[in-house]
Protein backbone atom coordinates (compact mmCIF):
# COMPACT_ATOMS: atom_id res chain seq x y z
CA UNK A 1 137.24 163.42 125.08
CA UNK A 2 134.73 161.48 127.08
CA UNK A 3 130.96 161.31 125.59
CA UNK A 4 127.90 160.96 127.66
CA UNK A 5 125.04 158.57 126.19
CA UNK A 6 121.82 159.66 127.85
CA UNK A 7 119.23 157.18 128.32
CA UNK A 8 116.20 158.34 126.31
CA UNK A 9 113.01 156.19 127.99
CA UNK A 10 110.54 157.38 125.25
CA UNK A 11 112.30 156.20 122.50
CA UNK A 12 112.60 152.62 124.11
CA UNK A 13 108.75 153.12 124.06
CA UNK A 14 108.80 153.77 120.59
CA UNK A 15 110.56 150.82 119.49
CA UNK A 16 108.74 148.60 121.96
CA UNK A 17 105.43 150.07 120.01
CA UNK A 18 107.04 149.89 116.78
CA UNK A 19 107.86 146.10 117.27
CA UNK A 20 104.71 144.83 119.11
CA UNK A 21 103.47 146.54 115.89
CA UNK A 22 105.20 144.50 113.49
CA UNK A 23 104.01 141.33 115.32
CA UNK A 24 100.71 142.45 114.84
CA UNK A 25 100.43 142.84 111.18
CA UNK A 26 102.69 139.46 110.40
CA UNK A 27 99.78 137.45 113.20
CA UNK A 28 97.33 139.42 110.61
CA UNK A 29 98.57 138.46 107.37
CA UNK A 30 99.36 134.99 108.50
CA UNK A 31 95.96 134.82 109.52
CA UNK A 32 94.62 136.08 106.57
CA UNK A 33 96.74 133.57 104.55
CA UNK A 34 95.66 130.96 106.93
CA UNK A 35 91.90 131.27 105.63
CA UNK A 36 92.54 131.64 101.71
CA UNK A 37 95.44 129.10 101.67
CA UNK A 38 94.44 125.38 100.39
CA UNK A 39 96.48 122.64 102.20
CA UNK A 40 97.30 119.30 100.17
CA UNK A 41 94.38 116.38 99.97
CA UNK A 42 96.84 113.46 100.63
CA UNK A 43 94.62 110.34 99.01
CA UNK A 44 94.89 106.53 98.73
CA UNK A 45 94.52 104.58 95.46
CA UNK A 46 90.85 103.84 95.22
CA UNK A 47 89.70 99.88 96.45
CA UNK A 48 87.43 98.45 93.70
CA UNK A 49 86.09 95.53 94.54
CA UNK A 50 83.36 94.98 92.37
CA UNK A 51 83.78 97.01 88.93
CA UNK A 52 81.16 96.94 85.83
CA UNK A 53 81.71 98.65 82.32
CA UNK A 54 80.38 102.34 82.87
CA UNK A 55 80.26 102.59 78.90
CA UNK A 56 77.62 99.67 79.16
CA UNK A 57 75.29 102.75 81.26
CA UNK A 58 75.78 106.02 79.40
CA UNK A 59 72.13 105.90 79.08
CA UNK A 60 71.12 105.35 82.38
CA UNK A 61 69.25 107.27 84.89
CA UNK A 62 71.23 107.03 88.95
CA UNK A 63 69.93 107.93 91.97
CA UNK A 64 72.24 109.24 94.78
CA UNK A 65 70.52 108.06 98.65
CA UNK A 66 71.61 110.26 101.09
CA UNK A 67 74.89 109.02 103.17
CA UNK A 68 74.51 106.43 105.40
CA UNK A 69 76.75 108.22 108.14
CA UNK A 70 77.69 107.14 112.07
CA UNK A 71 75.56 109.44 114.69
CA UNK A 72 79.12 112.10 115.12
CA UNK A 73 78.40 112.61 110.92
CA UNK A 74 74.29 112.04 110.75
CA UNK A 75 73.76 116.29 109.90
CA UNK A 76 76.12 115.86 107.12
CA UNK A 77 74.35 113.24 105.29
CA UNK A 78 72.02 115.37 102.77
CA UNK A 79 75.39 117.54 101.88
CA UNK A 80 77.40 114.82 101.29
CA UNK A 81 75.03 113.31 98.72
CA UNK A 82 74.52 117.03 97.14
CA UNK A 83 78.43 117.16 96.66
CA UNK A 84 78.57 113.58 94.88
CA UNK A 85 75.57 114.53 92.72
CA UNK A 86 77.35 117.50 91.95
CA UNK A 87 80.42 115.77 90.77
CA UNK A 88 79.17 113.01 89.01
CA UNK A 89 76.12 114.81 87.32
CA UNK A 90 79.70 117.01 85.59
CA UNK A 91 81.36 113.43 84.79
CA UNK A 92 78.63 113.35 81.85
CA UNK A 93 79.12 109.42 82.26
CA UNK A 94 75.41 108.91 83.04
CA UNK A 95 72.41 110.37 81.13
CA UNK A 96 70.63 111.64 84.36
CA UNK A 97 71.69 111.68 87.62
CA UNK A 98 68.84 112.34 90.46
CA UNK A 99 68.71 112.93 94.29
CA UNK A 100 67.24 110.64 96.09
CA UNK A 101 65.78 112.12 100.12
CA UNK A 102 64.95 108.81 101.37
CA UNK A 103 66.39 107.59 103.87
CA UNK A 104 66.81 103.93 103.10
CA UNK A 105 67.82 100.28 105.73
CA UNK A 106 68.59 97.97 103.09
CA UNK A 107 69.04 96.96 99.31
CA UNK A 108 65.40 95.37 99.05
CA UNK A 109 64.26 99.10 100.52
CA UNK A 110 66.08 101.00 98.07
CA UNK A 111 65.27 99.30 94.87
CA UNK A 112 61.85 99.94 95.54
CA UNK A 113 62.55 103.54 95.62
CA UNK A 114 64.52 103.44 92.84
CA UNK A 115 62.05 101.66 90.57
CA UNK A 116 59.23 104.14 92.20
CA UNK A 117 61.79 107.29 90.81
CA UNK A 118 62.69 105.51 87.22
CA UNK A 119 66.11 104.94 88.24
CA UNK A 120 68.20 102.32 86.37
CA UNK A 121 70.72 102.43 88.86
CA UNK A 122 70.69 103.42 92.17
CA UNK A 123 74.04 104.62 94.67
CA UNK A 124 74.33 104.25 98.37
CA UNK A 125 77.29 105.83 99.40
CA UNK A 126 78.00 105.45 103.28
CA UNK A 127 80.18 107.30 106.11
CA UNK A 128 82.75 104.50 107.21
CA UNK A 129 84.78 106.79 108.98
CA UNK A 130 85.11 110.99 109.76
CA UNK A 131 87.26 112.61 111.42
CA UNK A 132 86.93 116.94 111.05
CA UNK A 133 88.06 119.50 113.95
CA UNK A 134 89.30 123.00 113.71
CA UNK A 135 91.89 122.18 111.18
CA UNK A 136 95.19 122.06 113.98
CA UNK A 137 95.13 118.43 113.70
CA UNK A 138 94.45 115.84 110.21
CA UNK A 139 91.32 115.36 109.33
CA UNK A 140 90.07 111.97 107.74
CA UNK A 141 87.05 110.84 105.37
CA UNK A 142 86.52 107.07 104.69
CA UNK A 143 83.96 106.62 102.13
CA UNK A 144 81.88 103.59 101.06
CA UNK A 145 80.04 103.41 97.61
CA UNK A 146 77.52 100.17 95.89
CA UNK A 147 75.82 101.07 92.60
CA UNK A 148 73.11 98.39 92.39
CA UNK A 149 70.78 97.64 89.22
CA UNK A 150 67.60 97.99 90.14
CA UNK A 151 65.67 96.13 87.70
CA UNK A 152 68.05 92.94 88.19
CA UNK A 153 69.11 93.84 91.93
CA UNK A 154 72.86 92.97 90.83
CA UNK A 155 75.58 94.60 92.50
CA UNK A 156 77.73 96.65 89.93
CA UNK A 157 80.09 98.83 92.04
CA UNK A 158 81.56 98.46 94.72
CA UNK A 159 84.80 100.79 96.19
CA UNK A 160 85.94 102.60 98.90
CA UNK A 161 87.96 106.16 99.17
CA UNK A 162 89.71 107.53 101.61
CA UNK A 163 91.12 111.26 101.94
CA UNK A 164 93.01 112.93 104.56
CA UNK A 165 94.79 116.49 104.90
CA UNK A 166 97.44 118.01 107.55
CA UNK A 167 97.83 121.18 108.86
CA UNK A 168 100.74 123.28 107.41
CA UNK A 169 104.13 123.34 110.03
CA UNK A 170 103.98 126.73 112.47
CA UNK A 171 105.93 129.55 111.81
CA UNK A 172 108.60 130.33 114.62
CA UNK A 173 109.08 134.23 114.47
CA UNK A 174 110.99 134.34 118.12
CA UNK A 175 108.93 136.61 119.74
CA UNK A 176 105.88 134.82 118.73
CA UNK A 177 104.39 131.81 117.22
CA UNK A 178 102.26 131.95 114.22
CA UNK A 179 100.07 128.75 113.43
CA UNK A 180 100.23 126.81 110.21
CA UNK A 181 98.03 126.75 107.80
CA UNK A 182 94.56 124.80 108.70
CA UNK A 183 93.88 121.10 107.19
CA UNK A 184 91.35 121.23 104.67
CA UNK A 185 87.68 120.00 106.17
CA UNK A 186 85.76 117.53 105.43
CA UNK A 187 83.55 119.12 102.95
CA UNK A 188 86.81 119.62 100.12
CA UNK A 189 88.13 116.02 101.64
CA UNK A 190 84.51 114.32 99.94
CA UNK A 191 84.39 116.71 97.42
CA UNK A 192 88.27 115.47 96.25
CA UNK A 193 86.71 111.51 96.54
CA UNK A 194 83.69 112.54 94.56
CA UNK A 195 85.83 113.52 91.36
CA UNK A 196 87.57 110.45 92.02
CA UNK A 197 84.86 108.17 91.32
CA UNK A 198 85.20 108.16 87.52
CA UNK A 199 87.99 105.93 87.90
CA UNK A 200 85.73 103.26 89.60
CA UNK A 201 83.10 103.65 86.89
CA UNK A 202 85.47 103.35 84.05
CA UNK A 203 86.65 100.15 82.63
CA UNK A 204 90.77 99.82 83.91
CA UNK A 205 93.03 100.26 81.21
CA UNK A 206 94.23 96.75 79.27
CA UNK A 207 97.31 95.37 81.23
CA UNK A 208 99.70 96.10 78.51
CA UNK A 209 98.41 99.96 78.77
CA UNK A 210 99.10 99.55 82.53
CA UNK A 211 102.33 98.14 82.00
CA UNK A 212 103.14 100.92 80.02
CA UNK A 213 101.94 103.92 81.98
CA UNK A 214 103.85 102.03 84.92
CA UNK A 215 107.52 101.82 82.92
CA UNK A 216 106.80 105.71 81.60
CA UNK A 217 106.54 106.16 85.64
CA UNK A 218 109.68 104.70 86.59
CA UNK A 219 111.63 105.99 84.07
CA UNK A 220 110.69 109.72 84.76
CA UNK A 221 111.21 108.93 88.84
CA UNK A 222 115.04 108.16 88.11
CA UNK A 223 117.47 110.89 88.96
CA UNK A 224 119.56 112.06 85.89
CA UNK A 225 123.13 112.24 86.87
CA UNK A 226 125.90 114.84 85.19
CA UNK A 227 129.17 113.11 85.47
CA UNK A 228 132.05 116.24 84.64
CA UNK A 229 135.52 114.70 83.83
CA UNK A 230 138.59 116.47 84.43
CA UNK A 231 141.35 116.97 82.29
């Protein structure tokens, strides 16, 4: 007994609907997880090149100048500094830490304002290199940071930082292509390298201490292998 399949054109319609639905609400939610998701700071160990004893200036009142930043980066200069005062004021490593709104051309400049505001120490953190866009592509911060004494006018820090973050891999759903997940901007990139600078202000650790921390490292990186013998 022969059957006859009848071609039903509304229900076609129905599952075109249903499925151009679907794709919807995944673009949706992706995009939705796209804004609250938090995509890996990828960092480089921190370049001291000039490194005092912080414990020598628990007492001490900094000043944070405003970034010295490269004409693409000038409007972010007063945020920048707010972030790093933010940070370091938490560190508790200094007695006072101030803002400083002046925009300053050179050391001999910025002592005077720091003397003028009571500052034992002053920072002038600079811009070396930015690079922030819609979050498709890695963004970059290069930072720059010199503490300087300002009633001897000796340099006692000196480091740079650098931060960068990716954008997450898209998601391939046949009919459609979601994007990944935005890179993190530049605002969390500084905010990662002003937590960071604690490690500058802090004495290293003795060489034996670093020789240890550096075996405990290598020993937990080896693989552990199960060997299983048969009878």
């Amino acid at each position: 007994m022969n059957r006859t399949f009848r071609y039903h054109p509304s229900a076609a319609i129905i599952g075109l609907l249903c499925l151009i639905a679907l794709s919807c609400a995944l673009s949706g939610c992706a995009a939705t997880f796209r804004a609250e998701s938090r995509r890996p700071v990828d960092d480089t160990a921190l370049e001291v090149f000039v490194r005092a004893d912080g414990n020598r200036f628990r007492s001490a009142k900094i000043g944070i100048f405003i970034f010295n930043a490269p004409s693409y980066a000038a409007e972010a200069e007063h945020e920048l500094a707010t972030i790093y005062w933010e940070e370091i004021q938490r560190t508790g490593l200094f007695k006072q830490v101030v803002l400083l709104p002046h925009p300053v051309d050179n050391d001999g400049e910025a002592i005077w304002w720091g003397r003028r505001e009571h500052c034992n120490l002053i920072m002038m953190p600079q811009v070396v290199h930015m690079v922030d866009g819609s979050g498709s592509l890695t963004n970059r911060v290069e930072v720059g940071v010199r503490v300087i004494d300002t009633h001897s006018g000796q340099l006692l820090w000196a480091f740079r930082q650098k931060a960068s973050s990716n954008p997450g891999p898209d998601i391939d759903l046949y009919w459609t292509t979601i994007a990944g997940q935005s890179a993190q901007g530049y605002r969390n990139l500084v905010r990662y390298l002003a937590r960071q600078t604690p490690q500058a202000f802090l004495p290293p650790p003795p060489p034996e201490e670093q020789a240890k921390r550096s075996t405990s490292m290598q020993m937990r990186s080896k693989p552990t292998h199960n060997q299983s013998h048969g009878a």
